[in-house]
Each structure stands twice: as structure tokens, then as C-alpha cells.
PDB file of N, CA and C in Angstrom:
ATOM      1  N   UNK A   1       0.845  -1.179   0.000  1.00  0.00           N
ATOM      2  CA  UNK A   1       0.000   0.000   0.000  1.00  0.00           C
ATOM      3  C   UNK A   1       0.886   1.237   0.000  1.00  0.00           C
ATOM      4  N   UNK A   2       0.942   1.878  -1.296  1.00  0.00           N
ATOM      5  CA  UNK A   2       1.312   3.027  -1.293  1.00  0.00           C
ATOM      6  C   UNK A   2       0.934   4.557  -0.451  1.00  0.00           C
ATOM      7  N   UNK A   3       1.940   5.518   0.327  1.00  0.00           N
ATOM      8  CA  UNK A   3       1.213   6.147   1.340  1.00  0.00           C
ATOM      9  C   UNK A   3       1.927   7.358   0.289  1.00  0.00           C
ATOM     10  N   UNK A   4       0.749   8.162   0.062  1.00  0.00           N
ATOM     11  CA  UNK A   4       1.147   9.776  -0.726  1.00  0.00           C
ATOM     12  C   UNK A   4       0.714  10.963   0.521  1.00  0.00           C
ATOM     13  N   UNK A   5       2.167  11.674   0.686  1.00  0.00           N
ATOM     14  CA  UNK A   5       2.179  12.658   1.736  1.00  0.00           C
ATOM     15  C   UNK A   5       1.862  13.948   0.403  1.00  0.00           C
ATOM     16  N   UNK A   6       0.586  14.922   0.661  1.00  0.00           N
ATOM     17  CA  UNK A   6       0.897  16.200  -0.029  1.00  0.00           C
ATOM     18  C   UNK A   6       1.215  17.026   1.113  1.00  0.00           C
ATOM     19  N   UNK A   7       2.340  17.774   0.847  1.00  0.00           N
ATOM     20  CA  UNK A   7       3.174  19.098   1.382  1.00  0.00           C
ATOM     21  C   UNK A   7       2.954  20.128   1.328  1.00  0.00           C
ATOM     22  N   UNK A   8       2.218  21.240   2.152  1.00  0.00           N
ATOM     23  CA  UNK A   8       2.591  22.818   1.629  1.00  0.00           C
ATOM     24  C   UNK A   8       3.439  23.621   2.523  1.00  0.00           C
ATOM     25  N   UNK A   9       4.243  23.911   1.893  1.00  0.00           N
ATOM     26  CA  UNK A   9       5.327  24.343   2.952  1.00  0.00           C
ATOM     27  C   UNK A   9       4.953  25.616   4.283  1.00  0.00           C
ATOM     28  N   UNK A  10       4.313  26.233   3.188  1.00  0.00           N
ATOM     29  CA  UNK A  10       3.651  27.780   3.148  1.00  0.00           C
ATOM     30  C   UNK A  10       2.647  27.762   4.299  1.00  0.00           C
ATOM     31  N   UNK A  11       2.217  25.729   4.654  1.00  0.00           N
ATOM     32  CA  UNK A  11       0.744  25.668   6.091  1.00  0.00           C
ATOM     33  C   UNK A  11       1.853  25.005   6.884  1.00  0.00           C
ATOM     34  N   UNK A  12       3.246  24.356   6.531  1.00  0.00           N
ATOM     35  CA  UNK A  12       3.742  24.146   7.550  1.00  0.00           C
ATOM     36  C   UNK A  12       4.366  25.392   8.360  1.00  0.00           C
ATOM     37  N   UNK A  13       4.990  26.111   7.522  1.00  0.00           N
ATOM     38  CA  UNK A  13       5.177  27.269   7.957  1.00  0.00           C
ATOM     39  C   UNK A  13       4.825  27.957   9.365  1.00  0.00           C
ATOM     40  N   UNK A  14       2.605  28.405   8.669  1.00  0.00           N
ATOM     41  CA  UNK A  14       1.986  28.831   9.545  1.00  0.00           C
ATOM     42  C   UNK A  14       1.414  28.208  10.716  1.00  0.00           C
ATOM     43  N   UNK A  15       1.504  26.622  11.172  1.00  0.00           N
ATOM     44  CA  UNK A  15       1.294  26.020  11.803  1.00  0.00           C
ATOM     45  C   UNK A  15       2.632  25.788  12.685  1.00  0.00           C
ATOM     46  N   UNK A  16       3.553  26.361  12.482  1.00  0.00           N
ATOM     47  CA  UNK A  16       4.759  26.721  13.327  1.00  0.00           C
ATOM     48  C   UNK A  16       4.626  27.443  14.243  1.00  0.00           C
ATOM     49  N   UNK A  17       4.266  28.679  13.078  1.00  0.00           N
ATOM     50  CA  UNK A  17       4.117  30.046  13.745  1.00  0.00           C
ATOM     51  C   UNK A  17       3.092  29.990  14.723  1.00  0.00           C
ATOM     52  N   UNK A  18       1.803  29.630  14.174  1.00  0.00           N
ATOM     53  CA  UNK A  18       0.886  29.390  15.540  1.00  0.00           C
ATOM     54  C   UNK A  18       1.626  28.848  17.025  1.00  0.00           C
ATOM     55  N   UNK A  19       1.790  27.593  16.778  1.00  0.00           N
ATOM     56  CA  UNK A  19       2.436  27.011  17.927  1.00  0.00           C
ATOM     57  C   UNK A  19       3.632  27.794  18.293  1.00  0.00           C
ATOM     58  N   UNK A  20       4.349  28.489  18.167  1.00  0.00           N
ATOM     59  CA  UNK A  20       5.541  29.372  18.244  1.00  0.00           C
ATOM     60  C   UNK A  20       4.529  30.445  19.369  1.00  0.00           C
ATOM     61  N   UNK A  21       3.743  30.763  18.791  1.00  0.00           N
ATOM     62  CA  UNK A  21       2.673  31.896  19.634  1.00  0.00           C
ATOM     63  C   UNK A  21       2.068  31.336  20.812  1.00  0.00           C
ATOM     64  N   UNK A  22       1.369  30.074  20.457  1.00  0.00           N
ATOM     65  CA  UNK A  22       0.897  29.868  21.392  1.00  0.00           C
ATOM     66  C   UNK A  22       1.920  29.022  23.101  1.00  0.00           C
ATOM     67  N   UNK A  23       3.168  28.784  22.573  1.00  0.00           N
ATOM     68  CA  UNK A  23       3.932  28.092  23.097  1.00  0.00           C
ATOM     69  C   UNK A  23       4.687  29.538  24.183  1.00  0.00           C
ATOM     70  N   UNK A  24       4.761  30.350  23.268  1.00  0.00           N
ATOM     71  CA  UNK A  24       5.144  32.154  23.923  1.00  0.00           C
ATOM     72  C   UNK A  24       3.920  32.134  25.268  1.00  0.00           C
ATOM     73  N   UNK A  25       2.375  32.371  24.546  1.00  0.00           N
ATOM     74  CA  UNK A  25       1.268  32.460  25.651  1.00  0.00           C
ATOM     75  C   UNK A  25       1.345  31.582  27.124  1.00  0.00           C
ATOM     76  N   UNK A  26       1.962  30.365  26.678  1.00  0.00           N
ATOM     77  CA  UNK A  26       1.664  29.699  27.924  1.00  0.00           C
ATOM     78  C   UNK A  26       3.021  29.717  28.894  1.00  0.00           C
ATOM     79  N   UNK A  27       4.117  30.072  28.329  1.00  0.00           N
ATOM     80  CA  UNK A  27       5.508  30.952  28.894  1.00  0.00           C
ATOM     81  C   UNK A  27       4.938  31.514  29.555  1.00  0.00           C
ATOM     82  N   UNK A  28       4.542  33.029  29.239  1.00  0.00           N
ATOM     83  CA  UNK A  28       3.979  34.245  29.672  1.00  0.00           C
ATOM     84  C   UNK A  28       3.249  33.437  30.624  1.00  0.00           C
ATOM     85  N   UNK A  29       2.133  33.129  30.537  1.00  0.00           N
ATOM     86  CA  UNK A  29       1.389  32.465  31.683  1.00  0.00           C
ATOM     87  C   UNK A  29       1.628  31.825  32.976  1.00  0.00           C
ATOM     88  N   UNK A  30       2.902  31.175  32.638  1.00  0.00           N
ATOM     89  CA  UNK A  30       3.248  30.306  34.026  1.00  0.00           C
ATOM     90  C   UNK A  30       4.672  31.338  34.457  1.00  0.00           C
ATOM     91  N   UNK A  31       5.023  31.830  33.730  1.00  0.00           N
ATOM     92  CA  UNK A  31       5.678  32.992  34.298  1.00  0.00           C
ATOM     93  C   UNK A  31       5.391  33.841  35.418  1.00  0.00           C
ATOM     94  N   UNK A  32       3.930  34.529  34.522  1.00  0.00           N
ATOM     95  CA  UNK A  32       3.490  35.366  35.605  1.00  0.00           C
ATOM     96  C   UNK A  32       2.588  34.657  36.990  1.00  0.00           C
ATOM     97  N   UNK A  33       1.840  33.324  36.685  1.00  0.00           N
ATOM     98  CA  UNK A  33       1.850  32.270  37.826  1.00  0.00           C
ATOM     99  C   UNK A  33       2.806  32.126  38.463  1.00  0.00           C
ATOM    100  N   UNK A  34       4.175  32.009  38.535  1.00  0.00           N
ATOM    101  CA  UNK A  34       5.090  31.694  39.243  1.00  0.00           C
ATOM    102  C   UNK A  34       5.522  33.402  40.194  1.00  0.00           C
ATOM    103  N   UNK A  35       5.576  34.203  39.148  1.00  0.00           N
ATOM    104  CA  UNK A  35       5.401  35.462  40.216  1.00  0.00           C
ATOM    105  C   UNK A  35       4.832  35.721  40.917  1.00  0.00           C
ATOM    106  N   UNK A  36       3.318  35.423  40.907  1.00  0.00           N
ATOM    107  CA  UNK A  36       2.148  35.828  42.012  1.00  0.00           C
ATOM    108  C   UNK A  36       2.557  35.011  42.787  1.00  0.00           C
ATOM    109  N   UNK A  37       2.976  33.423  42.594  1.00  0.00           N
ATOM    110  CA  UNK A  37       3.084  32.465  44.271  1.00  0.00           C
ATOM    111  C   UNK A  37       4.420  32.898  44.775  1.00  0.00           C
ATOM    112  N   UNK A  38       5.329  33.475  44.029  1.00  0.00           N
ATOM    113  CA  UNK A  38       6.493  33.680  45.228  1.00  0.00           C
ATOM    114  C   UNK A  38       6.537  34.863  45.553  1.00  0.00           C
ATOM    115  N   UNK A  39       5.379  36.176  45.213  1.00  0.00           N
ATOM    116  CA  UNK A  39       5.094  37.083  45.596  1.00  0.00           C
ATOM    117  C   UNK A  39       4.204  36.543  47.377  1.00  0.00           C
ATOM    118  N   UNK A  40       4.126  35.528  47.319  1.00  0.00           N
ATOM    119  CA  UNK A  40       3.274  34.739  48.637  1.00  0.00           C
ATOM    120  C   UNK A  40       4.244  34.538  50.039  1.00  0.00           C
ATOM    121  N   UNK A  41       5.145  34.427  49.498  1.00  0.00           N
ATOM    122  CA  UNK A  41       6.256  33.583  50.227  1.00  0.00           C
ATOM    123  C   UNK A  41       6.655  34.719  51.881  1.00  0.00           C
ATOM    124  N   UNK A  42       6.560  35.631  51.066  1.00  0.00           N
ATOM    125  CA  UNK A  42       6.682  37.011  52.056  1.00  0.00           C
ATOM    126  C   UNK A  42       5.396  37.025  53.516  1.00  0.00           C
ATOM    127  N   UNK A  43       4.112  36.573  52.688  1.00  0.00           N
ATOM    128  CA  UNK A  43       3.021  36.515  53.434  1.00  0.00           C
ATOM    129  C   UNK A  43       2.574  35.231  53.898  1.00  0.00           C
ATOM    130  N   UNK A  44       2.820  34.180  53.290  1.00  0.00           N
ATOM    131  CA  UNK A  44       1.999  32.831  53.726  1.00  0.00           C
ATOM    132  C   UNK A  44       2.879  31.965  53.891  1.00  0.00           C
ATOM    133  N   UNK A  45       3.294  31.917  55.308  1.00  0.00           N
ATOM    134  CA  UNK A  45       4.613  30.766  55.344  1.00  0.00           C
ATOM    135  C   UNK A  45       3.608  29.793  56.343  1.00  0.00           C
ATOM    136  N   UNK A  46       3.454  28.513  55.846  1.00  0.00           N
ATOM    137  CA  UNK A  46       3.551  27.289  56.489  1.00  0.00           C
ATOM    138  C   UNK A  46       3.719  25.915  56.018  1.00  0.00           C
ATOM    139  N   UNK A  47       3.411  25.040  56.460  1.00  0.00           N
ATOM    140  CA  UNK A  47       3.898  23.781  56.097  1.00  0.00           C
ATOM    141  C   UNK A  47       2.748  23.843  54.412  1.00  0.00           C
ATOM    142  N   UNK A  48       1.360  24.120  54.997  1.00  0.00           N
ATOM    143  CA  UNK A  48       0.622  24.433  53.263  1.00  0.00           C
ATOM    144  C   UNK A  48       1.196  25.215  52.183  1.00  0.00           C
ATOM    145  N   UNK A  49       1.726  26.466  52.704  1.00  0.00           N
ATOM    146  CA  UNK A  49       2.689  26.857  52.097  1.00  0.00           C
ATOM    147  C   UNK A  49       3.458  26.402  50.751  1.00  0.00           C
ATOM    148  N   UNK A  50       4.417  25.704  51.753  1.00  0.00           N
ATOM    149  CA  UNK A  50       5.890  25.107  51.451  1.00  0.00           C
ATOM    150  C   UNK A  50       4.968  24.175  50.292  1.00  0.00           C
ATOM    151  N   UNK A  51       4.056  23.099  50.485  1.00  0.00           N
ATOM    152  CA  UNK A  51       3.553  22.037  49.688  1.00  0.00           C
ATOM    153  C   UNK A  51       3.025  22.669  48.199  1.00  0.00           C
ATOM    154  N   UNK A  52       2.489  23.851  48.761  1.00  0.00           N
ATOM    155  CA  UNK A  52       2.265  24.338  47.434  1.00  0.00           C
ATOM    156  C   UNK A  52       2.527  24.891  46.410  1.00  0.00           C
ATOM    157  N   UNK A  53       4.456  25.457  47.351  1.00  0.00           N
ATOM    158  CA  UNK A  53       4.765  26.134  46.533  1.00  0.00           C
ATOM    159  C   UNK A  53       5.922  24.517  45.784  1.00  0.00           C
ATOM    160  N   UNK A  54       6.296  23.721  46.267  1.00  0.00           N
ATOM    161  CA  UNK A  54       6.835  22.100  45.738  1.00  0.00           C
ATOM    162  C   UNK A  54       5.863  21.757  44.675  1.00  0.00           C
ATOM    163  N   UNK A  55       4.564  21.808  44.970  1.00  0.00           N
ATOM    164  CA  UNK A  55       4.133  20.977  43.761  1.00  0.00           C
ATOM    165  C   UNK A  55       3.388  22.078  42.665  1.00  0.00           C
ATOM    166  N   UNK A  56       3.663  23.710  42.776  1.00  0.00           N
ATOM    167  CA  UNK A  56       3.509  24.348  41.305  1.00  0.00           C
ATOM    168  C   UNK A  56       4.860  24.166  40.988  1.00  0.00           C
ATOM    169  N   UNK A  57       5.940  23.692  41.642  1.00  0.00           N
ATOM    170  CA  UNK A  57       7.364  23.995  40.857  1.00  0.00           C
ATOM    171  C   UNK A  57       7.189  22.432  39.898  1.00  0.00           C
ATOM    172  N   UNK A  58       6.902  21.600  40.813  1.00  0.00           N
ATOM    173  CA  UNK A  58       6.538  20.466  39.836  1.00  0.00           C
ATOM    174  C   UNK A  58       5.933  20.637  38.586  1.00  0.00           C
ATOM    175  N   UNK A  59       4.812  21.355  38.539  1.00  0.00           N
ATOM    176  CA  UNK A  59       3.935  21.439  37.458  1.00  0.00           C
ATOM    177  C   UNK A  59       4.669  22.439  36.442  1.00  0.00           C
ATOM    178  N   UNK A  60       5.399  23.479  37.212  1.00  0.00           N
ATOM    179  CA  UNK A  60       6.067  24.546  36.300  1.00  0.00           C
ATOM    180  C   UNK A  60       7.215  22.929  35.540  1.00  0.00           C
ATOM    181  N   UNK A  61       8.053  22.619  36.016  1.00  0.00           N
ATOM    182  CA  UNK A  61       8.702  21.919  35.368  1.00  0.00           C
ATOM    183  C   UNK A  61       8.113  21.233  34.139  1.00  0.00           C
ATOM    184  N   UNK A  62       7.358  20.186  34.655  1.00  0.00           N
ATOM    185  CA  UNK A  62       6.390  19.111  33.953  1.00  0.00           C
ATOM    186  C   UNK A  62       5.969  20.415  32.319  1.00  0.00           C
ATOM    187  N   UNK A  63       5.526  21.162  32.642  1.00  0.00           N
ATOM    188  CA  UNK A  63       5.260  22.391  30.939  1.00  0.00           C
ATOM    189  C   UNK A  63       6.462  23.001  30.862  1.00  0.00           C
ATOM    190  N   UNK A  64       7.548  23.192  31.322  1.00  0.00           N
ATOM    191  CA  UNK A  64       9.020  23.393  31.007  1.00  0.00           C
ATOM    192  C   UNK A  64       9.651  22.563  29.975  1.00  0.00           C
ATOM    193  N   UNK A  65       9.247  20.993  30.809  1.00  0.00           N
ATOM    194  CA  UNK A  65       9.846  20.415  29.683  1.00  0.00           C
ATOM    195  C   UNK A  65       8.945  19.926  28.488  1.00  0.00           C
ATOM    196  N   UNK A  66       7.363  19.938  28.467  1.00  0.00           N
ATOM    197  CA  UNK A  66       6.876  19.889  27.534  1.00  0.00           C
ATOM    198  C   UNK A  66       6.940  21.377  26.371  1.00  0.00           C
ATOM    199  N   UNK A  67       7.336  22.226  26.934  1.00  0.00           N
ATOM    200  CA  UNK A  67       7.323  23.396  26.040  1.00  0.00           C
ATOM    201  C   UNK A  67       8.927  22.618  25.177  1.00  0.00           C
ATOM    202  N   UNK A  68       9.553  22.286  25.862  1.00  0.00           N
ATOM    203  CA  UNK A  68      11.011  22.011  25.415  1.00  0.00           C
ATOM    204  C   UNK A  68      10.615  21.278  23.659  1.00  0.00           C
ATOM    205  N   UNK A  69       9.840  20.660  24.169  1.00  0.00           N
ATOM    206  CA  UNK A  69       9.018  19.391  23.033  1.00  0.00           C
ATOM    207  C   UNK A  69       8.305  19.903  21.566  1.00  0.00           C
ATOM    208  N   UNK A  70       7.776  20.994  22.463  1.00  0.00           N
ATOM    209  CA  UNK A  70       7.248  21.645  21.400  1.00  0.00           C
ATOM    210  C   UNK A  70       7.766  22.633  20.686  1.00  0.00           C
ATOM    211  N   UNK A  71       8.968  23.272  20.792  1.00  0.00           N
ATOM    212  CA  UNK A  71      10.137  24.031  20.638  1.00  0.00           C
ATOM    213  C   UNK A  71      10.745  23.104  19.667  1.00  0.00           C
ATOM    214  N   UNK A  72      11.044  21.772  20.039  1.00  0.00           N
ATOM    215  CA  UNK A  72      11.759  20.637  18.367  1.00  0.00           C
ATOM    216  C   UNK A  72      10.601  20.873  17.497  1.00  0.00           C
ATOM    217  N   UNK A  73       9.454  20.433  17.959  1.00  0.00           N
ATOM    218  CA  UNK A  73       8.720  20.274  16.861  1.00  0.00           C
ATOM    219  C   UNK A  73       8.877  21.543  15.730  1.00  0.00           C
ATOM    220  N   UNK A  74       8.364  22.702  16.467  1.00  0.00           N
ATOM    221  CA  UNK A  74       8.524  23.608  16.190  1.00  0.00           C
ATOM    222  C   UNK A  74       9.593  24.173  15.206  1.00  0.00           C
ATOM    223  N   UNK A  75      10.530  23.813  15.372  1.00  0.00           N
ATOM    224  CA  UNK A  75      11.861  23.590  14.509  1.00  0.00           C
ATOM    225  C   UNK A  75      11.647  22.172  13.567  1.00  0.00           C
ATOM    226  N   UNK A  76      11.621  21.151  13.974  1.00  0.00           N
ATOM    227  CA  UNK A  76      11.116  20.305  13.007  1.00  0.00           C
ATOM    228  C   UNK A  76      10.092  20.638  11.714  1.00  0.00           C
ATOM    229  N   UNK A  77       9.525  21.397  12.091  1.00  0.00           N
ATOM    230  CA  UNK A  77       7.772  21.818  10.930  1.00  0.00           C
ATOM    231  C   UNK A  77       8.663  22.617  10.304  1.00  0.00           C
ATOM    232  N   UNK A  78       9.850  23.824  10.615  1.00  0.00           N
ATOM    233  CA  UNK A  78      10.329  24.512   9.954  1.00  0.00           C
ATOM    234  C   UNK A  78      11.328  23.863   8.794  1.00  0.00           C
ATOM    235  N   UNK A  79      12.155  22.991   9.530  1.00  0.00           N
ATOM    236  CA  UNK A  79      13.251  22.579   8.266  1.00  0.00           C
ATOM    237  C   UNK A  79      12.252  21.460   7.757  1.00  0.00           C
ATOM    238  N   UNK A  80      11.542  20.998   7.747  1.00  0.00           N
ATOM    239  CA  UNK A  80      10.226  20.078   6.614  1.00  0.00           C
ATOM    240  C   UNK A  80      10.449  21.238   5.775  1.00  0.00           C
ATOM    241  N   UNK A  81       9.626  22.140   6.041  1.00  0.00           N
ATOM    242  CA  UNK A  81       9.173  23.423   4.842  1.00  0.00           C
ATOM    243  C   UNK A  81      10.268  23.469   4.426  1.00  0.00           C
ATOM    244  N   UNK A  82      11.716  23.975   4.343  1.00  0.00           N
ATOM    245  CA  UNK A  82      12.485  24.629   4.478  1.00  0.00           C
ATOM    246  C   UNK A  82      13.054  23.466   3.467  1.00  0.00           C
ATOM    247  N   UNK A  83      13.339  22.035   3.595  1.00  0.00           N
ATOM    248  CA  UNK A  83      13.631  20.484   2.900  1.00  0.00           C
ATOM    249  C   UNK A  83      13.074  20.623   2.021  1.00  0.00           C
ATOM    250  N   UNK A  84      11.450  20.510   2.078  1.00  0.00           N
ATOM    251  CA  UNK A  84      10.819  20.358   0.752  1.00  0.00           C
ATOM    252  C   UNK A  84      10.633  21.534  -0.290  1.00  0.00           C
ATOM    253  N   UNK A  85      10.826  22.706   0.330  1.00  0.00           N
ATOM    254  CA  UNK A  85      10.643  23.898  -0.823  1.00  0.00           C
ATOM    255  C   UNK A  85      12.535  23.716  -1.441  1.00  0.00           C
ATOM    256  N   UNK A  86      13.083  23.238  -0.839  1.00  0.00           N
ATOM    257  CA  UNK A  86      14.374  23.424  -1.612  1.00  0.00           C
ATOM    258  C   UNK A  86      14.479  21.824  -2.643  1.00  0.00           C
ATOM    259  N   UNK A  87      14.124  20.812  -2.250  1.00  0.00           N
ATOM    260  CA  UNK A  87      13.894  19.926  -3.200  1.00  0.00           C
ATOM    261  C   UNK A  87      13.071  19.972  -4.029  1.00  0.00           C
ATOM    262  N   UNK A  88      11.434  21.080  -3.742  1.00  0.00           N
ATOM    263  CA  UNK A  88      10.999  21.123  -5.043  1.00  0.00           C
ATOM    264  C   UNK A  88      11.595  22.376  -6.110  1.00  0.00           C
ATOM    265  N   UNK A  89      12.554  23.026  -5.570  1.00  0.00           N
ATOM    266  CA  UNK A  89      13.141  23.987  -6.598  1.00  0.00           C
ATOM    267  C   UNK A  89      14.062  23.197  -7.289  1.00  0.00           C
ATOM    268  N   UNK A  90      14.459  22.251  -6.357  1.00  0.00           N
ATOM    269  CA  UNK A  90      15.641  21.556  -7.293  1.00  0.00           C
ATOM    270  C   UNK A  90      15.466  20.443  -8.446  1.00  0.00           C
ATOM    271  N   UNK A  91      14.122  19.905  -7.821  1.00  0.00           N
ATOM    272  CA  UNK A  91      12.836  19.439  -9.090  1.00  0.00           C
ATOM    273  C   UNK A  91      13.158  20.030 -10.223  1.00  0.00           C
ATOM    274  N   UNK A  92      12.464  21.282  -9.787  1.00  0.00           N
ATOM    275  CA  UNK A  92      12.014  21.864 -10.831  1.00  0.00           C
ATOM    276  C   UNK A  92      12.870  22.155 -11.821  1.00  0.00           C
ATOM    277  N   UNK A  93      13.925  22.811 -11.082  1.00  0.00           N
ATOM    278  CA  UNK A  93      15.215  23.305 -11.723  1.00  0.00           C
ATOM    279  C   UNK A  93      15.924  22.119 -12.698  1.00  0.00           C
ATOM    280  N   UNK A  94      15.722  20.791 -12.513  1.00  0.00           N
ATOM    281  CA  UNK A  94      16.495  20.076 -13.007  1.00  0.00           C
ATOM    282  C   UNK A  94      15.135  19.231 -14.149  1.00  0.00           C
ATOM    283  N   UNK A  95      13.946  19.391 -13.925  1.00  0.00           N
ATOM    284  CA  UNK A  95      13.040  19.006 -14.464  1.00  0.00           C
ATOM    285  C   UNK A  95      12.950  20.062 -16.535  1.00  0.00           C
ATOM    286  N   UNK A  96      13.690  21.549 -15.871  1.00  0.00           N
ATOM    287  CA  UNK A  96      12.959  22.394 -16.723  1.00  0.00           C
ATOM    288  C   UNK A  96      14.555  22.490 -17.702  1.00  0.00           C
ATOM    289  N   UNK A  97      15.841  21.862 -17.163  1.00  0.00           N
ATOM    290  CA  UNK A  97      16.934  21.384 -17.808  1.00  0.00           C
ATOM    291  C   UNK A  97      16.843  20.371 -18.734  1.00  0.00           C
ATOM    292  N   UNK A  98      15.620  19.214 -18.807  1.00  0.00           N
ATOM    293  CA  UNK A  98      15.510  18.432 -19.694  1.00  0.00           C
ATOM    294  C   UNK A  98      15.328  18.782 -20.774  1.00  0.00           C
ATOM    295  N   UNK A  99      15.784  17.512 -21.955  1.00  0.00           N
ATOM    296  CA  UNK A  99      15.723  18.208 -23.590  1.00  0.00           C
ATOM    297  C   UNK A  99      13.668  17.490 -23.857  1.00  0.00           C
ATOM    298  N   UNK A 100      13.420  18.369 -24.429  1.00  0.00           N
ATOM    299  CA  UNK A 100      12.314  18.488 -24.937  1.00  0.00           C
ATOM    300  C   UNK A 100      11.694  17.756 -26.582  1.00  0.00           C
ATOM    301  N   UNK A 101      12.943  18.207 -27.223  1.00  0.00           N
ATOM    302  CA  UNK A 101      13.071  17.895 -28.842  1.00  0.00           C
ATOM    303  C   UNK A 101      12.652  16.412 -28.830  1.00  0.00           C
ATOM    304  N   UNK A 102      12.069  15.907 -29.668  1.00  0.00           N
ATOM    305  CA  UNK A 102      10.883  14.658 -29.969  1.00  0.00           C
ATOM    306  C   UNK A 102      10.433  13.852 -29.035  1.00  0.00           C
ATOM    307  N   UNK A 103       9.879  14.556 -27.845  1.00  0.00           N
ATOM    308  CA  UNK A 103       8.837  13.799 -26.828  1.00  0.00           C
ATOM    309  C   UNK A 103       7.804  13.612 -27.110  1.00  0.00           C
ATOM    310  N   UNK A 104       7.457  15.039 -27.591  1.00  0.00           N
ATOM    311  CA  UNK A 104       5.648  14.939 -28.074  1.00  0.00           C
ATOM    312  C   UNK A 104       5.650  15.507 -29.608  1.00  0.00           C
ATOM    313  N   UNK A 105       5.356  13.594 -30.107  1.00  0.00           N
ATOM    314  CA  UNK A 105       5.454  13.713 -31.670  1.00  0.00           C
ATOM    315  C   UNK A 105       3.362  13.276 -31.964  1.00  0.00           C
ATOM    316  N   UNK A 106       3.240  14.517 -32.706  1.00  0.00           N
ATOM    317  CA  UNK A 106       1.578  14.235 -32.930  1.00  0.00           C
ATOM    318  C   UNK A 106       1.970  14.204 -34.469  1.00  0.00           C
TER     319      UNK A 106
END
């Protein structure tokens, strides 16, 4: 069973870029989450505290390293585009080098 991939470089591109944005948003997000709880630290010291501030560092990690993930991909979707628009120039380029003279005899 033959498997045919069609390519557009031009949606891998923008499906980078999305995730590039949205991968920024959720930075920003646990960023400024992580500021408000150790903005706490000054005011709310106890053993609840301490637990809560251990297991957002957990969770900050745990999307640390999934952002990490999505950062290859992210780079991955780019050199795809980046692979296939240069192999189809080189297609082309070497396609439009062929001799022509008695292919199409009517």
C-alpha cells in the first residue's frame, strides 16, 4: 500500500508560527503564575505553604519540559518546509533542464 504525503510548505510554515505563539502564551502564563506564588512567600509561610509552593514547581517543570518538546517540533515543521521547498526547486530546476526535442510527436 502506497502512502502519498501532499506538502505545503507555506501551512507548515503557519502552523509553526501558531504554535511558536501559542507556546510564547503559555511561557507568559506560568511565568506570571510563578510570580504571584512567590510574591506569597513574604506573606503565607507554612507547612501548606511550602507544599504548594513544591508541587507548582513540579507542574512549572512538567510544561518546562513539555514546552522544550514543542520548541523541536517547532523547529522540526520549519526545516520540513524549508527540505521540501528546496527539493521542489531543485525538481524543478532540473526538471525544466531536460531536452524536450521529440517527446511529443503528434
Amino acid at each position: 500500500m502506497d502512502i502519498i504525503l501532499k506538502v505545503q510548505p507555506d501551512v507548515l510554515l503557519s502552523k509553526s508560527g501558531e504554535l511558536s505563539n501559542e507556546k510564547n502564551t503559555i511561557i507568559s502564563l506560568m511565568d506570571q503564575a510563578k510570580s504571584e506564588i512567590n510574591s506569597l512567600t513574604g506573606v503565607w509561610k507554612s507547612e501548606a505553604s511550602d507544599e504548594f509552593q513544591a508541587r507548582f514547581k513540579q507542574v512549572y517543570d512538567d510544561i518546562d519540559n513539555m514546552l522544550a518538546i514543542v520548541s523541536e517540533y517547532i523547529s522540526d515543521l520549519n526545516e520540513v518546509a524549508n527540505v521540501y521547498t528546496t527539493a521542489e526547486k531543485a525538481a524543478k530546476s532540473a526538471a525544466e533542464g531536460l531536452p524536450t526535442d521529440g517527446v511529443f510527436r503528434v
